[in-house]
C-alpha atoms as a PDB file:
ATOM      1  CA  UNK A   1     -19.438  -8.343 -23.960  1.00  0.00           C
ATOM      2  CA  UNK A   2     -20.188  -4.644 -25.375  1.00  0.00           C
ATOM      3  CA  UNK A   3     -17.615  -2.883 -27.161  1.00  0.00           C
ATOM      4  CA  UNK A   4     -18.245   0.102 -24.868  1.00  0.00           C
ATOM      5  CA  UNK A   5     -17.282  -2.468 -21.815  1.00  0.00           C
ATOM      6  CA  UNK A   6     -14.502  -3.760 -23.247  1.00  0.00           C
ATOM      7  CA  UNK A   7     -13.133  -0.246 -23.421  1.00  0.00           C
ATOM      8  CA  UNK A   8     -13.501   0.376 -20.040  1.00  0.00           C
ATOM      9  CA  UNK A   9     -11.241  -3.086 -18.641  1.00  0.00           C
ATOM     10  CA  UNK A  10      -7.722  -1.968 -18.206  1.00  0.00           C
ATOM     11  CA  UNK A  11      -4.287  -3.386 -16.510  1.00  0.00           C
ATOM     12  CA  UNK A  12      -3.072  -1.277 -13.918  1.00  0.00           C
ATOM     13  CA  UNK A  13       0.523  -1.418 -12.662  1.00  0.00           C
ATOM     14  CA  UNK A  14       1.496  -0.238  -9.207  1.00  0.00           C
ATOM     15  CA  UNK A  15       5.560  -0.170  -9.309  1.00  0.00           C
ATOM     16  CA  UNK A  16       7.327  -0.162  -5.596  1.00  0.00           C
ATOM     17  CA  UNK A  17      10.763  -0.188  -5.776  1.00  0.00           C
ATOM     18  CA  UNK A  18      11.995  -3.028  -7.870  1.00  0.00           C
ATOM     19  CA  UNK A  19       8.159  -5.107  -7.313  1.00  0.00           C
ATOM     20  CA  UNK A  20       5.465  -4.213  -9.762  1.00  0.00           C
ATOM     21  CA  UNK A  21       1.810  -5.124  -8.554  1.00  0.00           C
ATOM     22  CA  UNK A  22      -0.183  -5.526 -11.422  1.00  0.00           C
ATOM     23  CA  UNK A  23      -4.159  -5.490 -11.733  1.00  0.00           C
ATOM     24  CA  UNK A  24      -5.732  -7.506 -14.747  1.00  0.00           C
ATOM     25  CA  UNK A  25      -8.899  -6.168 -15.940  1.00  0.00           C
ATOM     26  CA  UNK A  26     -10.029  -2.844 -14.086  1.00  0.00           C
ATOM     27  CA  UNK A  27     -13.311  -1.844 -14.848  1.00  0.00           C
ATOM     28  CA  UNK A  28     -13.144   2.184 -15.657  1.00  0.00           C
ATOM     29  CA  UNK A  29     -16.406   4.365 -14.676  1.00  0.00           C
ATOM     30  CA  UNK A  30     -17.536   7.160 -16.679  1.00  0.00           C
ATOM     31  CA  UNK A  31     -17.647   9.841 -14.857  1.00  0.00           C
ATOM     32  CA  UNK A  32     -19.627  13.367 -14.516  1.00  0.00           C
ATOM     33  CA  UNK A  33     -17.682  15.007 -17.671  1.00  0.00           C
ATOM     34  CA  UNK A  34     -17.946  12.025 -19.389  1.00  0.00           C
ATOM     35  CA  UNK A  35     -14.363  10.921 -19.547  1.00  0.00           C
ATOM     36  CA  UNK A  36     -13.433   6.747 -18.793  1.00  0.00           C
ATOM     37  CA  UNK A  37     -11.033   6.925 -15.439  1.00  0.00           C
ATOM     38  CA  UNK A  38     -10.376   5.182 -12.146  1.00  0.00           C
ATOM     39  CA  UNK A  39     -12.564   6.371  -8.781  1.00  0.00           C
ATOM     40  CA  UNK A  40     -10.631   7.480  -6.150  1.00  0.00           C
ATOM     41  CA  UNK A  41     -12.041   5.052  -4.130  1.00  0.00           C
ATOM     42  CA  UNK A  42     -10.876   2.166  -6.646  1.00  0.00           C
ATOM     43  CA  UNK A  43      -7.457   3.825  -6.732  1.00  0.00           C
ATOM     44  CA  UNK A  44      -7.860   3.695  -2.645  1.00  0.00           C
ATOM     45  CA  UNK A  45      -8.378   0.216  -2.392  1.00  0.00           C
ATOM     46  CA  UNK A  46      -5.307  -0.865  -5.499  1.00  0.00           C
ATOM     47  CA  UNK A  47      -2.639   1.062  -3.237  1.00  0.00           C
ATOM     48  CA  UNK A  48      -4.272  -0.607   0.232  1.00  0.00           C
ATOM     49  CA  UNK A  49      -4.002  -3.883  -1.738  1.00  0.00           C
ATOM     50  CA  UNK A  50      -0.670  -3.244  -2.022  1.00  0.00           C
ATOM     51  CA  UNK A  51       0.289  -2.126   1.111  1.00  0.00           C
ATOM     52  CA  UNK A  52      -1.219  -5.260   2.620  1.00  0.00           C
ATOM     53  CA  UNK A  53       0.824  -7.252   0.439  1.00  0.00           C
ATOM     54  CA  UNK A  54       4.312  -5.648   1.678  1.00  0.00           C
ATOM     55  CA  UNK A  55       2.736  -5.943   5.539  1.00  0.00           C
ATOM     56  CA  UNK A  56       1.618  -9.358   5.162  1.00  0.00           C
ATOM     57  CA  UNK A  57       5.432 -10.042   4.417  1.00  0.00           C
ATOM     58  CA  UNK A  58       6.382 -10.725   7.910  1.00  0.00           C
ATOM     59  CA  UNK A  59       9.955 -12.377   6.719  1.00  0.00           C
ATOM     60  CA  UNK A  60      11.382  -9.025   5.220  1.00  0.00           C
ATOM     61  CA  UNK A  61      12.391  -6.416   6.480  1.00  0.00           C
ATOM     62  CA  UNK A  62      11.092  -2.921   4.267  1.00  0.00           C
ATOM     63  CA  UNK A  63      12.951  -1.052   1.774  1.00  0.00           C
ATOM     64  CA  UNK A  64      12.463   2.046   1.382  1.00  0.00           C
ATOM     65  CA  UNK A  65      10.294   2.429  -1.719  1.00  0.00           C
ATOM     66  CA  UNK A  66       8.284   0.523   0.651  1.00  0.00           C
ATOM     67  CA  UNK A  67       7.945   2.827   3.501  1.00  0.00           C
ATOM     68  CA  UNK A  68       6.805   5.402   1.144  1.00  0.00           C
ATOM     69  CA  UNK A  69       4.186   3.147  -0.481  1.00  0.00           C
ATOM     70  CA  UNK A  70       2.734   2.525   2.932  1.00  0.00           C
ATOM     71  CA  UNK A  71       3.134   6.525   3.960  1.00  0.00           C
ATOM     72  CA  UNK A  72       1.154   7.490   0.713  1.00  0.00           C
ATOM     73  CA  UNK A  73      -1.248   5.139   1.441  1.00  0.00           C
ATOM     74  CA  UNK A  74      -1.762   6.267   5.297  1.00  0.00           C
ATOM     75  CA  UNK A  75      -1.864   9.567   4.072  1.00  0.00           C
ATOM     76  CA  UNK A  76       1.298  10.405   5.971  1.00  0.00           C
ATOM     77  CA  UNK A  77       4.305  12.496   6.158  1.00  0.00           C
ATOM     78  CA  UNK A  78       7.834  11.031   6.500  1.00  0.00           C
ATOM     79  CA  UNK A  79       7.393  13.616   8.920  1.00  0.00           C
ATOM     80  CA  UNK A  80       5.155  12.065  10.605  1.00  0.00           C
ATOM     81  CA  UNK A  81       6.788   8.769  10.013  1.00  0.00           C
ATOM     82  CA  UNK A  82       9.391   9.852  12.275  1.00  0.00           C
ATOM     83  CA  UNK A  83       7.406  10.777  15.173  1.00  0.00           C
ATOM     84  CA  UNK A  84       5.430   7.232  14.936  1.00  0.00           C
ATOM     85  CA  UNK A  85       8.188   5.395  15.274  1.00  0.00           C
ATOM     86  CA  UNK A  86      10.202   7.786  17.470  1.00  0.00           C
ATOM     87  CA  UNK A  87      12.895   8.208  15.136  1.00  0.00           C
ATOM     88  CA  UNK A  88      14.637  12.320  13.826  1.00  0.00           C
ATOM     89  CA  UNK A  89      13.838  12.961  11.008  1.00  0.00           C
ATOM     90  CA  UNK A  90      17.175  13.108   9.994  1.00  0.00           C
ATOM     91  CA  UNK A  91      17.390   9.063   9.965  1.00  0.00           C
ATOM     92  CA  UNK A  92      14.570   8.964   7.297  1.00  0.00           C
ATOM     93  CA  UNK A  93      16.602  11.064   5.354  1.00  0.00           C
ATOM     94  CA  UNK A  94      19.814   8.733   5.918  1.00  0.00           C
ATOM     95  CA  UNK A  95      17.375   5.864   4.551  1.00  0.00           C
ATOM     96  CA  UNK A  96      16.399   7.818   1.432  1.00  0.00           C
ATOM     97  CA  UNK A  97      19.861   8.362   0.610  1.00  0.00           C
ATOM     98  CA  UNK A  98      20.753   4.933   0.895  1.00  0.00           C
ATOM     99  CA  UNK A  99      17.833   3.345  -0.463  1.00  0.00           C
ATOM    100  CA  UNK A 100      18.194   0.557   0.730  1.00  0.00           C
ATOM    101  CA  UNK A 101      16.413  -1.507   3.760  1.00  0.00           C
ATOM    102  CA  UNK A 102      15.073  -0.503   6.768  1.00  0.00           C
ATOM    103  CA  UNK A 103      16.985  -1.460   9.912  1.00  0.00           C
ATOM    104  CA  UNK A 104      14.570  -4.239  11.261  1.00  0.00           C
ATOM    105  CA  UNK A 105      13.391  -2.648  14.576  1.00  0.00           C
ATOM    106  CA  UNK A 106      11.892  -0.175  12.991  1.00  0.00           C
ATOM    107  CA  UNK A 107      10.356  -2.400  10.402  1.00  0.00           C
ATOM    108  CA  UNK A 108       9.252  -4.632  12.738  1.00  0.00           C
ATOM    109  CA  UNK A 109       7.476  -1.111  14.320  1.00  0.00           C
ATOM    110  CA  UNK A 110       5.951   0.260  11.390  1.00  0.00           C
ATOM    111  CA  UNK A 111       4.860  -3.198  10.423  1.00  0.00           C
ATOM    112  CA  UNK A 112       3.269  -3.176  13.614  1.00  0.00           C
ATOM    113  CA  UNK A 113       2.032   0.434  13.875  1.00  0.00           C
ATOM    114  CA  UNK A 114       0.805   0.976  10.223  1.00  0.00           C
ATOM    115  CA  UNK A 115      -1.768  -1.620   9.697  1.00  0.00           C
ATOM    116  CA  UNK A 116      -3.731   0.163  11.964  1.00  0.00           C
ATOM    117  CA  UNK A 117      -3.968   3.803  10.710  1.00  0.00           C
ATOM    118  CA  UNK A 118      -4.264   2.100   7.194  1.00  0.00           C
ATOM    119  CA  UNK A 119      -7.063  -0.459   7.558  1.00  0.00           C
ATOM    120  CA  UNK A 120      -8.684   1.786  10.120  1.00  0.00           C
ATOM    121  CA  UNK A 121      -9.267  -0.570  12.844  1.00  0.00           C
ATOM    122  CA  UNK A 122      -9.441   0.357  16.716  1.00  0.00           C
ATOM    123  CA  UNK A 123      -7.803  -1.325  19.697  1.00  0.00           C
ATOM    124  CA  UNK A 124      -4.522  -4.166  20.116  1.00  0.00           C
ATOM    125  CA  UNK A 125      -4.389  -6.354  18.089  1.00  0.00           C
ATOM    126  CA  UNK A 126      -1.262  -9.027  19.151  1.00  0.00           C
ATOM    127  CA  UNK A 127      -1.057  -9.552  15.189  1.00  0.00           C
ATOM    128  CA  UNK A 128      -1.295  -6.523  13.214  1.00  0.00           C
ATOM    129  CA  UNK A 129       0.168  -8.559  10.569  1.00  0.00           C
ATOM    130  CA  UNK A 130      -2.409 -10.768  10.515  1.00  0.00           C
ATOM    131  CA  UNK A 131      -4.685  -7.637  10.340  1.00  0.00           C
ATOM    132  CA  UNK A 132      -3.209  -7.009   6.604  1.00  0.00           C
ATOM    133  CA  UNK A 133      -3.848 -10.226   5.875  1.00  0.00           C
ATOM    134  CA  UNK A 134      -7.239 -10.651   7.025  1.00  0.00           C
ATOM    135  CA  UNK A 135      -7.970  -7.910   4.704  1.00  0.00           C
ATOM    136  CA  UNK A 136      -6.333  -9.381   1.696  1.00  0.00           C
ATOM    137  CA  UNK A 137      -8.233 -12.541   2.446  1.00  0.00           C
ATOM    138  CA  UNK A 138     -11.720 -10.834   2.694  1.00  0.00           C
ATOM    139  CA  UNK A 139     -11.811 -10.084  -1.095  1.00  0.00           C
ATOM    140  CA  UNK A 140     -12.872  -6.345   0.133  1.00  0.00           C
ATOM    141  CA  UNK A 141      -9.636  -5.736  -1.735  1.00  0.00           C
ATOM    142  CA  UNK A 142      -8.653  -6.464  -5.500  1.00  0.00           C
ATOM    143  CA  UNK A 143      -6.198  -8.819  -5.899  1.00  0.00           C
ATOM    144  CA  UNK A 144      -2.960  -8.206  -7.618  1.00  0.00           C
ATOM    145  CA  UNK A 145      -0.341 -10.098  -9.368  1.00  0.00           C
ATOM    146  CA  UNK A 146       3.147  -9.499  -8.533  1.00  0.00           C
ATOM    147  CA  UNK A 147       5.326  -9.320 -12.045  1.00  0.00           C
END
């Protein structure tokens, strides 16, 4: 292996609350300035990695750390948060306060609701957990390790 290519294979670490998703060996790109960095479409698929991970989870319920993982990566608002899951906004305050765990309706409704805005897929599915995991399985996603 070049020297130039082993410069540009990195470990990335995506910390969610007290988890820490790790990547081994990330290839960089050089990009139009000629500086070594991460696409935004590589970035994209690390935090949907992720995301599928803590969806695929169907035993626990989510913190909160969690829920704003999953709201970064579908590019949403607690805001808007709220309104999916029919809560005020208020109570997503309450949870941010408390940091602590979702109660597990609501869970259960974003784990539901949020697979599908994230991994962009149309229709019911009976599983959307299954949906998360399908994607993780498909190797369209990197693999992380969880340290």
């Amino acid at each position: 292996m070049s020297a130039n290519k082993l410069k540009t294979l990195k470990e990335y670490k995506i910390k969610v609350g007290d988890k820490i998703f790790v990547f081994r060996n990330v290839a960089l790109e050089l990009n139009p300035i000629g500086k070594w960095g991460l696409s935004f479409e590589k970035i994209q698929a690390m935090m949907k990695s992720v995301a599928a991970m803590i969806l695929a989870d169907k035993e626990q319920v989510l913190t909160f750390a969690e829920l704003e993982h999953l709201a970064n990566t579908a590019n949403m608002s607690m805001a808007k948060i709220a309104d999916l899951i029919k809560v005020d906004r208020s109570t997503i305050t309450k949870w941010k306060k408390t940091n602590g765990c979702l109660p597990y309706t609501e869970s259960y409704c974003l784990k539901d609701k949020l697979p599908k805005i994230i991994f962009d897929f149309e229709g019911r599915m009976n599983n959307a957990v299954g949906h998360a995991s399908y994607w993780l399985n498909t190797g369209d996603l990197p693999r992380p390790e969880v340290a």
